[in-house]
Protein backbone atom coordinates (compact mmCIF):
# COMPACT_ATOMS: atom_id res chain seq x y z
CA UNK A 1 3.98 45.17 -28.87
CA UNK A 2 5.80 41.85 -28.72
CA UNK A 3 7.17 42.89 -25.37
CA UNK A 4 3.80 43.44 -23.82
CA UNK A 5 2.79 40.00 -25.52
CA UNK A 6 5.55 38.34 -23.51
CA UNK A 7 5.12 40.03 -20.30
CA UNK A 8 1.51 39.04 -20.87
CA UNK A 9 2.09 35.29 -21.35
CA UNK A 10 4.52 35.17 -18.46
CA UNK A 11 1.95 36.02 -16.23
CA UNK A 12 -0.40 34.13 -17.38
CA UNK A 13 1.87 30.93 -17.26
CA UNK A 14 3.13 32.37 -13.46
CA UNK A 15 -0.42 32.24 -12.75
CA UNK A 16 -1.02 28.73 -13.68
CA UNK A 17 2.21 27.88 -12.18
CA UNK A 18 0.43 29.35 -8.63
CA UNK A 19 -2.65 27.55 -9.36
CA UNK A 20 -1.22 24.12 -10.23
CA UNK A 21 0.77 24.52 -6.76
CA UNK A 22 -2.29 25.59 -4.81
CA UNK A 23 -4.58 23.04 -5.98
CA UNK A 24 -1.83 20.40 -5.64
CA UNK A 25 -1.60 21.10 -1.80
CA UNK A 26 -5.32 21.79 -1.01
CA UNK A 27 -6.42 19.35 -3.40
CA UNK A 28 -4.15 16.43 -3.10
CA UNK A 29 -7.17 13.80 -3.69
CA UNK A 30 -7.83 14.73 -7.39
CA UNK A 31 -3.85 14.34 -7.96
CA UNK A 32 -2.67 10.90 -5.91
CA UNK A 33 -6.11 8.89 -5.23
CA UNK A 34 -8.32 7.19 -7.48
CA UNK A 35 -10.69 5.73 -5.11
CA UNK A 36 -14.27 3.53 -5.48
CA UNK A 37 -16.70 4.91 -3.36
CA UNK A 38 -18.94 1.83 -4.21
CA UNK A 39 -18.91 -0.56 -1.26
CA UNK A 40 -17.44 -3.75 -1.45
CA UNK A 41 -19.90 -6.37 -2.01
CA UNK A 42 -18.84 -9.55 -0.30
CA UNK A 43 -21.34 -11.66 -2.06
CA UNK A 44 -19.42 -11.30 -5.27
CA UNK A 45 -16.22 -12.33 -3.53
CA UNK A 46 -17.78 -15.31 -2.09
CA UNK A 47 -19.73 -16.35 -5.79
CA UNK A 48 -16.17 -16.19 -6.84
CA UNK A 49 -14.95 -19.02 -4.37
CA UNK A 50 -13.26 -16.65 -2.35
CA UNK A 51 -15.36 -17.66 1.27
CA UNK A 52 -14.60 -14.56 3.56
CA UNK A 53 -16.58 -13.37 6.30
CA UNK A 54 -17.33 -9.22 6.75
CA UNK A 55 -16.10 -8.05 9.72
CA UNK A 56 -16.56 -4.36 11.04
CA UNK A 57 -13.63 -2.35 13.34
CA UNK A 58 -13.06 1.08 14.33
CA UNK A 59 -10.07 3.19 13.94
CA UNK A 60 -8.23 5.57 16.11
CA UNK A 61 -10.73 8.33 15.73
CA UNK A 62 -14.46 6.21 15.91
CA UNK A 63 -14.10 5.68 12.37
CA UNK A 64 -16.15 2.48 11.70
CA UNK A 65 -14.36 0.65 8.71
CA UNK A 66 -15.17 -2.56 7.67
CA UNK A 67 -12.24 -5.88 6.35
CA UNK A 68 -12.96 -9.26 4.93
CA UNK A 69 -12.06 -12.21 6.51
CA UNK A 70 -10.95 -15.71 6.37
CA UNK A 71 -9.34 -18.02 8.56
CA UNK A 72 -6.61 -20.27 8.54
CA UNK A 73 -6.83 -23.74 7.68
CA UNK A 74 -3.82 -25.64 7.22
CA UNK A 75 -1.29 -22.98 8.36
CA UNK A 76 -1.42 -21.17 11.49
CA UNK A 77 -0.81 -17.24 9.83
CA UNK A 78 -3.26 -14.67 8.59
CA UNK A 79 -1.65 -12.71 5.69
CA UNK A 80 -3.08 -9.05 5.98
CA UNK A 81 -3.37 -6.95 2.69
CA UNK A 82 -3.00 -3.36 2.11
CA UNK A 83 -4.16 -2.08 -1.38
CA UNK A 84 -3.03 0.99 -2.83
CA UNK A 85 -4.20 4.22 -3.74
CA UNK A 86 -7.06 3.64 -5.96
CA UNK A 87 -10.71 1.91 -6.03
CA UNK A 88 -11.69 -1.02 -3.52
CA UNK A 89 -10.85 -4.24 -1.59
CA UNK A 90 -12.94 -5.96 -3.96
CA UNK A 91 -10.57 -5.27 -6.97
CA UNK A 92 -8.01 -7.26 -4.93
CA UNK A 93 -9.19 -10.11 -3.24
CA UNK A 94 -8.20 -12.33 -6.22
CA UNK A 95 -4.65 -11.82 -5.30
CA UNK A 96 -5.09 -13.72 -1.81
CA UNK A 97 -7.07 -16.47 -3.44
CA UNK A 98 -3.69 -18.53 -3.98
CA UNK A 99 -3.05 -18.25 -0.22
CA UNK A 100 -6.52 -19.46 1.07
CA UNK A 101 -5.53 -22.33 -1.47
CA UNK A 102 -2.79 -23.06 0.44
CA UNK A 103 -4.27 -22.57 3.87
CA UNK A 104 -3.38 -19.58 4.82
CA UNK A 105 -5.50 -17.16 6.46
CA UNK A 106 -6.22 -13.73 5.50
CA UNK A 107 -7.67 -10.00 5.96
CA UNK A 108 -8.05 -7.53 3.79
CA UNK A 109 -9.04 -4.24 5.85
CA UNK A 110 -10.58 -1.36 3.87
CA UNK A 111 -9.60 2.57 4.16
CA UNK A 112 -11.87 5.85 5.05
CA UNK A 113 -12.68 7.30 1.81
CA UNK A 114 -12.77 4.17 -0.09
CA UNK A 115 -15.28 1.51 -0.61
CA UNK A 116 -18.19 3.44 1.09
CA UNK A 117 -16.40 4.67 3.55
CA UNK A 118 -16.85 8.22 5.00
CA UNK A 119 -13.68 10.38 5.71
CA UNK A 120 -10.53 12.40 4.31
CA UNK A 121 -7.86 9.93 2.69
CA UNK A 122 -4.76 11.54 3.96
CA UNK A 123 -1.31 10.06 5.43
CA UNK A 124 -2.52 9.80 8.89
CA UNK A 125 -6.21 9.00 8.19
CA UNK A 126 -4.66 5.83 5.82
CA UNK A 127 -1.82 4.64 8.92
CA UNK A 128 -4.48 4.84 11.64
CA UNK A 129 -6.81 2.54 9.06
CA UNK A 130 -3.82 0.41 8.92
CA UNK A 131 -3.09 -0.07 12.40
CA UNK A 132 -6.57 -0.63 13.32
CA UNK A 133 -6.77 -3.50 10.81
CA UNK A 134 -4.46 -5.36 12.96
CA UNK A 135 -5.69 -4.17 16.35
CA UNK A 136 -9.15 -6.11 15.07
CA UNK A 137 -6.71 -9.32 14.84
CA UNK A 138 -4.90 -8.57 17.96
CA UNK A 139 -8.79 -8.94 19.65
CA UNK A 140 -9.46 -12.22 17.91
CA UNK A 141 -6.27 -13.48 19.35
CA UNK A 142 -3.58 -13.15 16.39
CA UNK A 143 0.08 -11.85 17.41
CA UNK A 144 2.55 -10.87 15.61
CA UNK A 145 4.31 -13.67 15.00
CA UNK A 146 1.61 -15.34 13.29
CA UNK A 147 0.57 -12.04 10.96
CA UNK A 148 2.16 -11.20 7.53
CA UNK A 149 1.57 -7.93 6.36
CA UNK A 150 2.01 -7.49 3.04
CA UNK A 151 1.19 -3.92 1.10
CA UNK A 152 0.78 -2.89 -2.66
CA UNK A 153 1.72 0.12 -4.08
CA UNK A 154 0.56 2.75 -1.59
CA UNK A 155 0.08 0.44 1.02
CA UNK A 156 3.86 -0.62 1.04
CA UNK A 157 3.51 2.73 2.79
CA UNK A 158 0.72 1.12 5.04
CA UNK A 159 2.06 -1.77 5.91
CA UNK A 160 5.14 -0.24 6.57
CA UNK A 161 4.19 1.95 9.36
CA UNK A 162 2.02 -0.75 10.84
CA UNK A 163 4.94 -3.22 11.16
CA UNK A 164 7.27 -0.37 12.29
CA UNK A 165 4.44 1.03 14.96
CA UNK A 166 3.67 -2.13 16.26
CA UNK A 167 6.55 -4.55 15.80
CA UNK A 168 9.30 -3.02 17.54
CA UNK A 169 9.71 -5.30 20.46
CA UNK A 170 7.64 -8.45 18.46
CA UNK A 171 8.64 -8.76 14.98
CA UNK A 172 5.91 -9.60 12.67
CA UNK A 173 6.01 -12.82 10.54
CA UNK A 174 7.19 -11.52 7.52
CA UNK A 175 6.74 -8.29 5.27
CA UNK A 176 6.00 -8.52 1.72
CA UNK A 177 5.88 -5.53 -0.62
CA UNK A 178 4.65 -5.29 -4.46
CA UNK A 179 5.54 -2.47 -6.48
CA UNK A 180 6.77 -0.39 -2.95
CA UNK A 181 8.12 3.31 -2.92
CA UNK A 182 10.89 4.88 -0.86
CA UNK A 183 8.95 7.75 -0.37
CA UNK A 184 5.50 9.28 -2.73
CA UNK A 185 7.80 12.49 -2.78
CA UNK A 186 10.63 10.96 -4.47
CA UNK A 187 8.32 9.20 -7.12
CA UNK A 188 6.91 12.68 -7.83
CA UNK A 189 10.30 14.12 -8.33
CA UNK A 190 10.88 11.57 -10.48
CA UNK A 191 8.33 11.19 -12.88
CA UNK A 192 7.46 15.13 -13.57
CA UNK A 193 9.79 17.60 -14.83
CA UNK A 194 10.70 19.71 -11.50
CA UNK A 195 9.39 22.81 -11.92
CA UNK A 196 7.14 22.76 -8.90
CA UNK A 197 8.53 23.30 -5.21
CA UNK A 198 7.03 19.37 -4.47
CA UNK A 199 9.34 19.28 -1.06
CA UNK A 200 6.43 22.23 -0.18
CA UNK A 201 3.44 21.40 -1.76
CA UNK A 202 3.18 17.51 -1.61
CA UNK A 203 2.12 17.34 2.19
CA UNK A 204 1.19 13.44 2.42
CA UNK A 205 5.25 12.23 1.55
CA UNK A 206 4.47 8.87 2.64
CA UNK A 207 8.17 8.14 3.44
CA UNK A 208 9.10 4.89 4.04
CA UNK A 209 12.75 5.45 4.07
CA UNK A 210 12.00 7.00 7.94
CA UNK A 211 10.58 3.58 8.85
CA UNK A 212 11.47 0.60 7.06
CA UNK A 213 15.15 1.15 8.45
CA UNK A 214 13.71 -0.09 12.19
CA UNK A 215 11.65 -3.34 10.96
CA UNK A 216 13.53 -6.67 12.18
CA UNK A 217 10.55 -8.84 10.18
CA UNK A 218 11.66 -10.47 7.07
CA UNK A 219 11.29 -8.48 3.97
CA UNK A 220 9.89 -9.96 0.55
CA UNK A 221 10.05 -6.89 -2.18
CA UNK A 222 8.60 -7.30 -5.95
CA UNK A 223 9.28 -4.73 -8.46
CA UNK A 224 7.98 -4.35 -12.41
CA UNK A 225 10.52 -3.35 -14.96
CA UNK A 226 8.17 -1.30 -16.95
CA UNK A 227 6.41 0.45 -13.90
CA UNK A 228 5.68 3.75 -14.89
CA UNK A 229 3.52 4.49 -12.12
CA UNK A 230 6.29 3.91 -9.48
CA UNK A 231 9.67 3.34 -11.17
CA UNK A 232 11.60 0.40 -10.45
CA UNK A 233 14.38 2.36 -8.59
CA UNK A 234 12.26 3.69 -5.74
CA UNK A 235 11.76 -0.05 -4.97
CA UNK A 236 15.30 -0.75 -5.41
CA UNK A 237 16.54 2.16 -3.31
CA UNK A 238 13.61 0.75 -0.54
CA UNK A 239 15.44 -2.47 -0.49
CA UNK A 240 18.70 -1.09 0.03
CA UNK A 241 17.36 0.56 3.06
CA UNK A 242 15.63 -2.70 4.81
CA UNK A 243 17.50 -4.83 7.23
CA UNK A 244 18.23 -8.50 6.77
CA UNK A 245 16.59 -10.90 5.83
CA UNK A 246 15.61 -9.52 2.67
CA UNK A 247 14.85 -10.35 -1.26
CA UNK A 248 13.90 -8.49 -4.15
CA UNK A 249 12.63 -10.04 -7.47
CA UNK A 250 12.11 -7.76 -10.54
CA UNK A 251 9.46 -9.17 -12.72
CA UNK A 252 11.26 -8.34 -16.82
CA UNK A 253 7.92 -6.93 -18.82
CA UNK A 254 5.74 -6.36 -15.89
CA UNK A 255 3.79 -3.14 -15.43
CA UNK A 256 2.51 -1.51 -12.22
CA UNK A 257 -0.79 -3.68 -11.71
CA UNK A 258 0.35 -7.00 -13.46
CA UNK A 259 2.51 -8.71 -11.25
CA UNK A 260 -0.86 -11.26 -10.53
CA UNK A 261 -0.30 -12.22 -14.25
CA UNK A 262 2.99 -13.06 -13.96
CA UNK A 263 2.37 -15.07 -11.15
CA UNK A 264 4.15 -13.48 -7.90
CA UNK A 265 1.65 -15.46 -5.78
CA UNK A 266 3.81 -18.56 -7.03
CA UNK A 267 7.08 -16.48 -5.52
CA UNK A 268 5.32 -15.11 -2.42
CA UNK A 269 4.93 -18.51 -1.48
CA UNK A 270 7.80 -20.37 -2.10
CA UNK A 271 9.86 -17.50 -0.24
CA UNK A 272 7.20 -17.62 2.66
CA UNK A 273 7.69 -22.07 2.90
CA UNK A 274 11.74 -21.25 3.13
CA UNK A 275 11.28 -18.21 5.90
CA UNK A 276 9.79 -20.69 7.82
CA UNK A 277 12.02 -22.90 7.65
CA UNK A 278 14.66 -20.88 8.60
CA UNK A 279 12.85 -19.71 12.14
């Protein structure tokens, strides 16, 4: 009896085991997105003293996405942001709001499946986004030189692969990443017990240790010591990867979400001033 009551369980807990991995691989949006589908609303952004301008692209496919704008005042850069894997650009506009301060341009271009936006978030769906972002600013007569990309979370995958797909022979301003990964694979190896085949059924890896190894743009990394949505060594082993010029500040108490709190902006642009100095 307590034989067949073993043999039973196993299968049932194989069974979930299958199931888990199945839905994992089919279903990879319930497990590593937490998206808005609400549109941005500008008008809130602009109530709030934050005086951008909507602006509407398409990406590689037709996909019509849509950015918010603002232009530079008394600097001559736009600093493009790429938010991470859940809601809207309207949940991070505030973080730029220290850089229009300081006359800095910037953009803040949205993804398919977020913020209204029709489509399939997926590792190539999310880099085309990306790139087209900047191909908007390439039309309004931006070059490299005088862009900053600079990715949170998921979109230190983002920003990544736009800097490393278009900046080969023109380095872009500068590359700043908060709360980056090496790779969305390692991240899941690290923070669940392995007992799933993850190398098999995690099919978005968003692997930035294949890319950031060919960017020549200076790199700005922030970690959080108590991230426990992306531990604090996947940004450290990212950092070891990146060429020179590089610097990586680990905010002591910080979580995923709260380096805003602790004020990175202040860092961001003190280490922006003395890359520019150094050109």
């Amino acid at each position: 009896m307590l034989k067949k009551i073993s043999i039973i369980l196993t299968l049932i807990l194989f069974s979930c085991w299958i199931l888990f991995c199945l839905a994992v691989y089919h279903f990879p949006k319930y497990f590593f997105y937490n998206p808005s589908n609400e549109k941005s609303l500008i008008a809130n952004a602009i109530a709030n003293d934050f005086p951008a301008q909507e602006v509407k692209y398409k990406s590689q496919d037709g996909t019509i996405l849509y950015g918010w704008y603002i232009a530079p005042k008394d600097k001559d850069k736009v600093i493009v942001f790429y938010h991470g894997n859940s809601f809207n650009i309207e949940a991070f506009y505030h973080k730029l709001t220290p850089f229009v301060e300081k006359g800095y341009g910037v953009f803040i271009g949205e993804y398919r499946g977020f913020g209204g936006i029709k489509g399939e978030i997926s590792e190539k769906n999310l880099a085309n986004d990306a790139v087209a972002a900047v191909d908007y600013l390439y039309t309004q007569g931006y070059s490299n030189d005088k862009l900053i990309l600079y990715g949170m979370s998921l979109g230190s995958f983002t920003s990544i692969y736009t800097a490393n797909k278009l900046g080969k022979t023109s380095p872009f301003a500068a590359l700043i990443l908060e709360v980056p990964f090496d790779s969305l694979l390692n991240v899941v190896k690290q923070r669940i017990i392995p007992l799933f085949p993850f190398d098999f059924i995690v099919k978005d890896k968003y692997d930035n240790t294949a890319l950031v190894a060919d960017i020549k743009s200076p790199i700005f990394i922030m970690g959080a010591s108590r991230d426990r949505v992306v531990p604090i060594e996947r940004a450290k082993n990212l950092f070891k990867l990146a060429n020179e010029p590089k610097k990586m500040l680990t905010y002591s108490g910080a979580s995923h979400s709260s380096l805003y709190n602790y004020r990175n902006w202040r860092d961001i642009l003190k280490w922006l001033e003395a890359n520019e100095k150094t050109k």
